[in-house]
N, C-alpha and C. Protein backbone atom coordinates (compact mmCIF):
# COMPACT_ATOMS: atom_id res chain seq x y z
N UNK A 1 25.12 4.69 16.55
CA UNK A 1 24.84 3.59 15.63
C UNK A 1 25.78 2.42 15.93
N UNK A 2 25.09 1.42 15.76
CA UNK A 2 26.10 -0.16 16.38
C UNK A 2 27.06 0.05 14.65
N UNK A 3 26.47 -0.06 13.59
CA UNK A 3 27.35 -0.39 12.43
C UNK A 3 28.14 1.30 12.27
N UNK A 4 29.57 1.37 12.09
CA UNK A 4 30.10 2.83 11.91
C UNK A 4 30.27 2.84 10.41
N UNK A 5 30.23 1.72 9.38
CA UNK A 5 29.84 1.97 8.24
C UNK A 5 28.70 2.38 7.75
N UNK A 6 27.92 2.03 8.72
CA UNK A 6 26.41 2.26 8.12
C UNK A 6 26.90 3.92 7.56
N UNK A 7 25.87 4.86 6.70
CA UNK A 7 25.68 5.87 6.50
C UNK A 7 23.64 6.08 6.43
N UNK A 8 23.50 7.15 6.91
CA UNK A 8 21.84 6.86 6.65
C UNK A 8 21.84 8.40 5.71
N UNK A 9 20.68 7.53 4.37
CA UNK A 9 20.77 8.14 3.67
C UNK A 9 18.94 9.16 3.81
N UNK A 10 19.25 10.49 3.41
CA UNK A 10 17.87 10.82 2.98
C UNK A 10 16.79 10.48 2.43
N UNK A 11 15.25 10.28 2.59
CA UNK A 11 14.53 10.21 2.27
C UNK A 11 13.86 11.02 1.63
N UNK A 12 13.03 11.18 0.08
CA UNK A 12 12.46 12.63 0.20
C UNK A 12 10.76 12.24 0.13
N UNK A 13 10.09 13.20 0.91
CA UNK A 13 9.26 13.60 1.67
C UNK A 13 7.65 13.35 0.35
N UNK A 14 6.83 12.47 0.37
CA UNK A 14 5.93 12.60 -0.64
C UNK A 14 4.59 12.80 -0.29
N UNK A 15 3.47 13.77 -0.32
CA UNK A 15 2.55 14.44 -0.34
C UNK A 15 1.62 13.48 -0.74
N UNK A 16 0.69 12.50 0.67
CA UNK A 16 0.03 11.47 -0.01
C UNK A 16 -0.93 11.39 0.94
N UNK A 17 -2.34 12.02 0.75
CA UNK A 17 -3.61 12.46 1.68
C UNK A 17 -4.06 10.59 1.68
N UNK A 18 -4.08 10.02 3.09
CA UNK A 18 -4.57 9.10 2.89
C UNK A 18 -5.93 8.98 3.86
N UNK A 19 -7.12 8.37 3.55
CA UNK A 19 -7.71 8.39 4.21
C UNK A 19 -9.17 8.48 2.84
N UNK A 20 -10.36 9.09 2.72
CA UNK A 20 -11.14 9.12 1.94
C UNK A 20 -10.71 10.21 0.66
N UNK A 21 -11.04 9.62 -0.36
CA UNK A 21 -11.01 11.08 -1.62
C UNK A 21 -10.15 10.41 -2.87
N UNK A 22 -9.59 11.17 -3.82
CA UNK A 22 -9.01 10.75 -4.66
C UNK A 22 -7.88 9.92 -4.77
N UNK A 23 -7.13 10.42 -4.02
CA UNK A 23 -5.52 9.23 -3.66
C UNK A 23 -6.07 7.70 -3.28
N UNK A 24 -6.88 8.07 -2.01
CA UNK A 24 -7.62 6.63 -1.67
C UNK A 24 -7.90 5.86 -2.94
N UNK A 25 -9.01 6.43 -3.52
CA UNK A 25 -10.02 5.89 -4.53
C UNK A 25 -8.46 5.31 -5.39
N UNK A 26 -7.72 6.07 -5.89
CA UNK A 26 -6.93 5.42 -6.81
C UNK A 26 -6.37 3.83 -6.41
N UNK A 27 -5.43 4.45 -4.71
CA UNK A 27 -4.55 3.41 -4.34
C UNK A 27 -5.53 1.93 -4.58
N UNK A 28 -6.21 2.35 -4.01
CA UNK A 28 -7.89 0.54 -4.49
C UNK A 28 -7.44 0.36 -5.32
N UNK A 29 -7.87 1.15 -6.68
CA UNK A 29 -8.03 0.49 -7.81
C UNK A 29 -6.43 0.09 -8.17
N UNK A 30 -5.68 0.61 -8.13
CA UNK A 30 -5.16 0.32 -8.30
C UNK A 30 -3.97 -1.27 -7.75
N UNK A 31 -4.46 -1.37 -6.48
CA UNK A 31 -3.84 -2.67 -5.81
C UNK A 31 -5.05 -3.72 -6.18
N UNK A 32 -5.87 -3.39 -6.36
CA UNK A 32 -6.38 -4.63 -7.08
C UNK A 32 -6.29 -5.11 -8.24
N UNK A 33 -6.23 -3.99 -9.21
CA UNK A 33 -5.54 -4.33 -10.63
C UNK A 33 -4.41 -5.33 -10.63
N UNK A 34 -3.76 -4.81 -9.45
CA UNK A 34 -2.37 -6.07 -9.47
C UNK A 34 -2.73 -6.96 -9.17
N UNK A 35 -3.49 -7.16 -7.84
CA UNK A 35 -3.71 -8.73 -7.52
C UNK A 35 -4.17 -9.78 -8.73
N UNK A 36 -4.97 -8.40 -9.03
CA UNK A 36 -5.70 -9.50 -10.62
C UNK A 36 -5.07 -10.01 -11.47
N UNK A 37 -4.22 -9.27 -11.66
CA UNK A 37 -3.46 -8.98 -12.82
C UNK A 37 -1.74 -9.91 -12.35
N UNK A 38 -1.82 -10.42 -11.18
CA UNK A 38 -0.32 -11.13 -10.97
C UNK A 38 0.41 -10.13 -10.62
N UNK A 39 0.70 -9.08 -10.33
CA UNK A 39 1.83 -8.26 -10.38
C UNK A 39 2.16 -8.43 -9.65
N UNK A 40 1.42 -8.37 -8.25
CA UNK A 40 1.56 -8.73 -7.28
C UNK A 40 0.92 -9.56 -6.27
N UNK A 41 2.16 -10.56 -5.77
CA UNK A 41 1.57 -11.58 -4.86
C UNK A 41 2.04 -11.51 -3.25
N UNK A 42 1.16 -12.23 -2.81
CA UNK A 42 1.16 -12.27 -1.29
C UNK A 42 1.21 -13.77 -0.51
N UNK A 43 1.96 -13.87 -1.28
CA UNK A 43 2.22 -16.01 -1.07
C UNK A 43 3.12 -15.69 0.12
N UNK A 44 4.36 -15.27 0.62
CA UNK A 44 5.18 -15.04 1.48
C UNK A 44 5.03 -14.33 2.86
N UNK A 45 3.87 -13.94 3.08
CA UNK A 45 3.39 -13.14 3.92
C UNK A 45 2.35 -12.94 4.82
N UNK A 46 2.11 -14.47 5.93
CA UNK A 46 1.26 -14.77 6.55
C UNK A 46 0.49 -13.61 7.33
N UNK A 47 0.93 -12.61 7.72
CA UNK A 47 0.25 -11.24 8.55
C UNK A 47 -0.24 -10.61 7.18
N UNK A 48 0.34 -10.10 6.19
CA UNK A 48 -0.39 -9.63 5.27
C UNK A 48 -1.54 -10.30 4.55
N UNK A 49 -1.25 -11.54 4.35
CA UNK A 49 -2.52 -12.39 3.85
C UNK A 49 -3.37 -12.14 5.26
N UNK A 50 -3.23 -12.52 6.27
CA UNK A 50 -4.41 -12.52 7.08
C UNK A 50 -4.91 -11.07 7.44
N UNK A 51 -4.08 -9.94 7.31
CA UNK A 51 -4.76 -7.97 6.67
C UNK A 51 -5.71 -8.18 6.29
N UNK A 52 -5.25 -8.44 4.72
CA UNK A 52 -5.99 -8.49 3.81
C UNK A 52 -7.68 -9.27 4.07
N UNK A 53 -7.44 -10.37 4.46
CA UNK A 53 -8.47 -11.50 4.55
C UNK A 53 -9.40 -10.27 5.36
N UNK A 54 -8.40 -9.71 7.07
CA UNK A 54 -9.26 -9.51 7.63
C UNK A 54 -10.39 -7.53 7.32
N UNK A 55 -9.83 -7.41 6.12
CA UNK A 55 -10.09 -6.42 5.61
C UNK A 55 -11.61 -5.95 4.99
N UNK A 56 -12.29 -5.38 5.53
CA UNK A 56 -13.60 -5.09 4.75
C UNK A 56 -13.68 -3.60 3.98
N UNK A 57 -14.32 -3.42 2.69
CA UNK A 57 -14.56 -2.41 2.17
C UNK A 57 -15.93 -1.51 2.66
N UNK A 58 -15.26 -0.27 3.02
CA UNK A 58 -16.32 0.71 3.39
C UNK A 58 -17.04 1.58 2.52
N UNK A 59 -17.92 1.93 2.51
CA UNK A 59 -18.20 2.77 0.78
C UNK A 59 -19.54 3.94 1.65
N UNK A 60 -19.11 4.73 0.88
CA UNK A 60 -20.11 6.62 1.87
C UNK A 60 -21.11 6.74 0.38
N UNK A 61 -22.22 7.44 0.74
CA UNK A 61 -23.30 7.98 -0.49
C UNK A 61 -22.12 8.22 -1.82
N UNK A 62 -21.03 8.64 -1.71
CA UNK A 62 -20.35 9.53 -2.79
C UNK A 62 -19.58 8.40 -3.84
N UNK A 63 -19.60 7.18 -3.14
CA UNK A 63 -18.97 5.97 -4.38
C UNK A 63 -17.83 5.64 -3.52
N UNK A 64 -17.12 7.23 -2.52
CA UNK A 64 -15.60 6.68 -1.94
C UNK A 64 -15.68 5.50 -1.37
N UNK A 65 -14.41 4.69 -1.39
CA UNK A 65 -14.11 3.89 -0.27
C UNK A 65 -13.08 3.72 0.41
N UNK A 66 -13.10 3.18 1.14
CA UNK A 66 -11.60 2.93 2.51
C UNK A 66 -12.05 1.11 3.38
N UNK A 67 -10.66 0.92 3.29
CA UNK A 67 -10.21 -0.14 4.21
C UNK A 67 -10.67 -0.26 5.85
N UNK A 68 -11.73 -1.06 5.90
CA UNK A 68 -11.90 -0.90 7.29
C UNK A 68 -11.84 -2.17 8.10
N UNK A 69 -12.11 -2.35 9.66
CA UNK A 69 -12.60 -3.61 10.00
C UNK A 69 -13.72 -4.47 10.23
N UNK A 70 -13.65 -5.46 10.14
CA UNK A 70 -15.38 -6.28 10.31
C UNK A 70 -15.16 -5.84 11.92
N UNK A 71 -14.42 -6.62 12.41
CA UNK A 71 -14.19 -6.61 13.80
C UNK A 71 -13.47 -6.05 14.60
N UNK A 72 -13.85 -5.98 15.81
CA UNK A 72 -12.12 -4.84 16.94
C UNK A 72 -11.40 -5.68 17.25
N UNK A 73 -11.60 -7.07 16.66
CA UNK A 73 -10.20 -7.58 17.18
C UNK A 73 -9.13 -7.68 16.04
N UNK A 74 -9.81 -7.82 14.38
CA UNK A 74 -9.01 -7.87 13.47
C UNK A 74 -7.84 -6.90 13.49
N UNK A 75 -6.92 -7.43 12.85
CA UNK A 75 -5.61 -6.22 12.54
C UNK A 75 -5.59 -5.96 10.91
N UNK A 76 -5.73 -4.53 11.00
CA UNK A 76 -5.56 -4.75 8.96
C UNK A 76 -4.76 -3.38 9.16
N UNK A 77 -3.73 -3.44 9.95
CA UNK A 77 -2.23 -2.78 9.38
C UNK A 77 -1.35 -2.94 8.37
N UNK A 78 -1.19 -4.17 8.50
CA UNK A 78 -0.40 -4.44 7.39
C UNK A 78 -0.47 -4.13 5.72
N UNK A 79 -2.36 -4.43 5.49
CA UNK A 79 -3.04 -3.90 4.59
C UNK A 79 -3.20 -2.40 4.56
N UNK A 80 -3.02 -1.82 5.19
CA UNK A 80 -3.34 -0.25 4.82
C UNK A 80 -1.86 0.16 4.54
N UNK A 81 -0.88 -0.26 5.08
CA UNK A 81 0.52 0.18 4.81
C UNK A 81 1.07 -0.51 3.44
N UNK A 82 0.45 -1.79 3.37
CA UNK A 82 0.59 -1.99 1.72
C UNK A 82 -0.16 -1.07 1.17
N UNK A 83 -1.38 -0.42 0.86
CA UNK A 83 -1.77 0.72 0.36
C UNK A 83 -1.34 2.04 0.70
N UNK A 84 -0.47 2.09 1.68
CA UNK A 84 0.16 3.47 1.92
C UNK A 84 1.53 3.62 0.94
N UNK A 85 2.26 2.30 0.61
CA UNK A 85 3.28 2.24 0.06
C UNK A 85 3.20 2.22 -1.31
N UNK A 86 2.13 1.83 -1.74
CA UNK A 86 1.35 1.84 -3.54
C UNK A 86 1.09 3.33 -3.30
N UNK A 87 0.94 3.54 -2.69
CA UNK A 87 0.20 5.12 -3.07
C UNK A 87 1.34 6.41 -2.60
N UNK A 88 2.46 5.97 -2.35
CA UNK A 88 3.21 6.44 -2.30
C UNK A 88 4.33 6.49 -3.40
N UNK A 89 3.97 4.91 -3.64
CA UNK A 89 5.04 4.82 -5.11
C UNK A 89 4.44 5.75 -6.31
N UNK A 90 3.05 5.51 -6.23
CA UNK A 90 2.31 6.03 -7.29
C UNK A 90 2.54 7.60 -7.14
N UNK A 91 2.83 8.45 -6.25
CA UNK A 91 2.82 9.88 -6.39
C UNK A 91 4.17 10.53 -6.39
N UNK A 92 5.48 9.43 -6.23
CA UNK A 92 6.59 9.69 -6.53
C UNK A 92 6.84 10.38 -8.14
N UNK A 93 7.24 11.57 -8.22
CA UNK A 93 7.40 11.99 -9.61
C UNK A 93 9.28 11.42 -10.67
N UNK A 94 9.31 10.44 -10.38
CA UNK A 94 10.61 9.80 -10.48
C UNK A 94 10.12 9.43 -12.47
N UNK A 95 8.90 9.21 -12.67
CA UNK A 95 8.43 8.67 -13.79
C UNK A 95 8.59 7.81 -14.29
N UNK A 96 8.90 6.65 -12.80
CA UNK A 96 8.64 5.69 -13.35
C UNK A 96 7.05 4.57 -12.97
N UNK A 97 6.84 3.67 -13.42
CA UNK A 97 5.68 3.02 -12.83
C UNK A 97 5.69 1.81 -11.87
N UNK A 98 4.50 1.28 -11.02
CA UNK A 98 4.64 1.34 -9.91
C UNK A 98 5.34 -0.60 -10.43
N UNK A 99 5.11 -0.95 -11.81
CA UNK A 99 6.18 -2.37 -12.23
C UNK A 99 7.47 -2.23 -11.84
N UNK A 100 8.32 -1.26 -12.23
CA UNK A 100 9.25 -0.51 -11.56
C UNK A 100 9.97 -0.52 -10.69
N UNK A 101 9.06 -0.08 -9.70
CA UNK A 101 9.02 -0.13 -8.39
C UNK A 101 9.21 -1.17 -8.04
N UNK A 102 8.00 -2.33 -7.83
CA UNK A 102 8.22 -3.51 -7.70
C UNK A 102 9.50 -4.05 -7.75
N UNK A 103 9.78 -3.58 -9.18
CA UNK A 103 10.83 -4.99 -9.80
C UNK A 103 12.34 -4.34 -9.26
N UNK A 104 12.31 -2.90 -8.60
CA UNK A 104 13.02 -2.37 -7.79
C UNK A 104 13.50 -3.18 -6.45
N UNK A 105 12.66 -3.60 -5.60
CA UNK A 105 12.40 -4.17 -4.59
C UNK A 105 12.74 -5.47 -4.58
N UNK A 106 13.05 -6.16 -5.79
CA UNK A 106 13.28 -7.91 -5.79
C UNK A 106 14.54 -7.37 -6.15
N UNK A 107 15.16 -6.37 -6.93
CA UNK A 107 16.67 -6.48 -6.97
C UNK A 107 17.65 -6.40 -5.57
């Protein structure tokens, strides 16, 4: 390590099926609730705004949906890892909520 103060601390490990099914279905609803809702914004974040933009919703006979692309050239990484990180906060059993969290992250 270049810093000898640094210390690296543990992470613990959270159980979060991503891809089609219930976790999915939530993380949606739930990151859109925020957008709607102000909680969260994306004013600061030219690659994530353009994710997002370049982001289309996929939907199967069953109602599921998932994040996909219009195109092979779009990038919507950034957008699925913002939904990997909501849906990670969300299955943390810490008890707290994902405002929380957030307001964790600006301190």
């Amino acid at each position: 390590m270049d810093n000898p103060g640094a210390r690296l601390m543990p992470l613990p490990m959270i159980l979060f099926h991503a891809g089609t099914g219930p976790d999915t279905q939530a993380v949606g609803i739930a990151l859109e609730e925020m957008m709607l809702e102000g909680r969260i914004r994306l004013q600061k974040s030219p690659v994530l705004i353009s994710a997002i933009m370049s982001a289309v919703i996929e939907t199967d006979r069953w109602d599921n949906y998932w994040l996909s692309k219009q195109r092979a050239t779009n990038k919507i990484d950034a957008a699925v890892a913002l939904c990997m990180a909501i849906g990670a906060a969300m299955a943390s059993d810490t008890g707290a909520t994902i405002d929380d969290w957030l307001k964790s992250l600006a301190a």
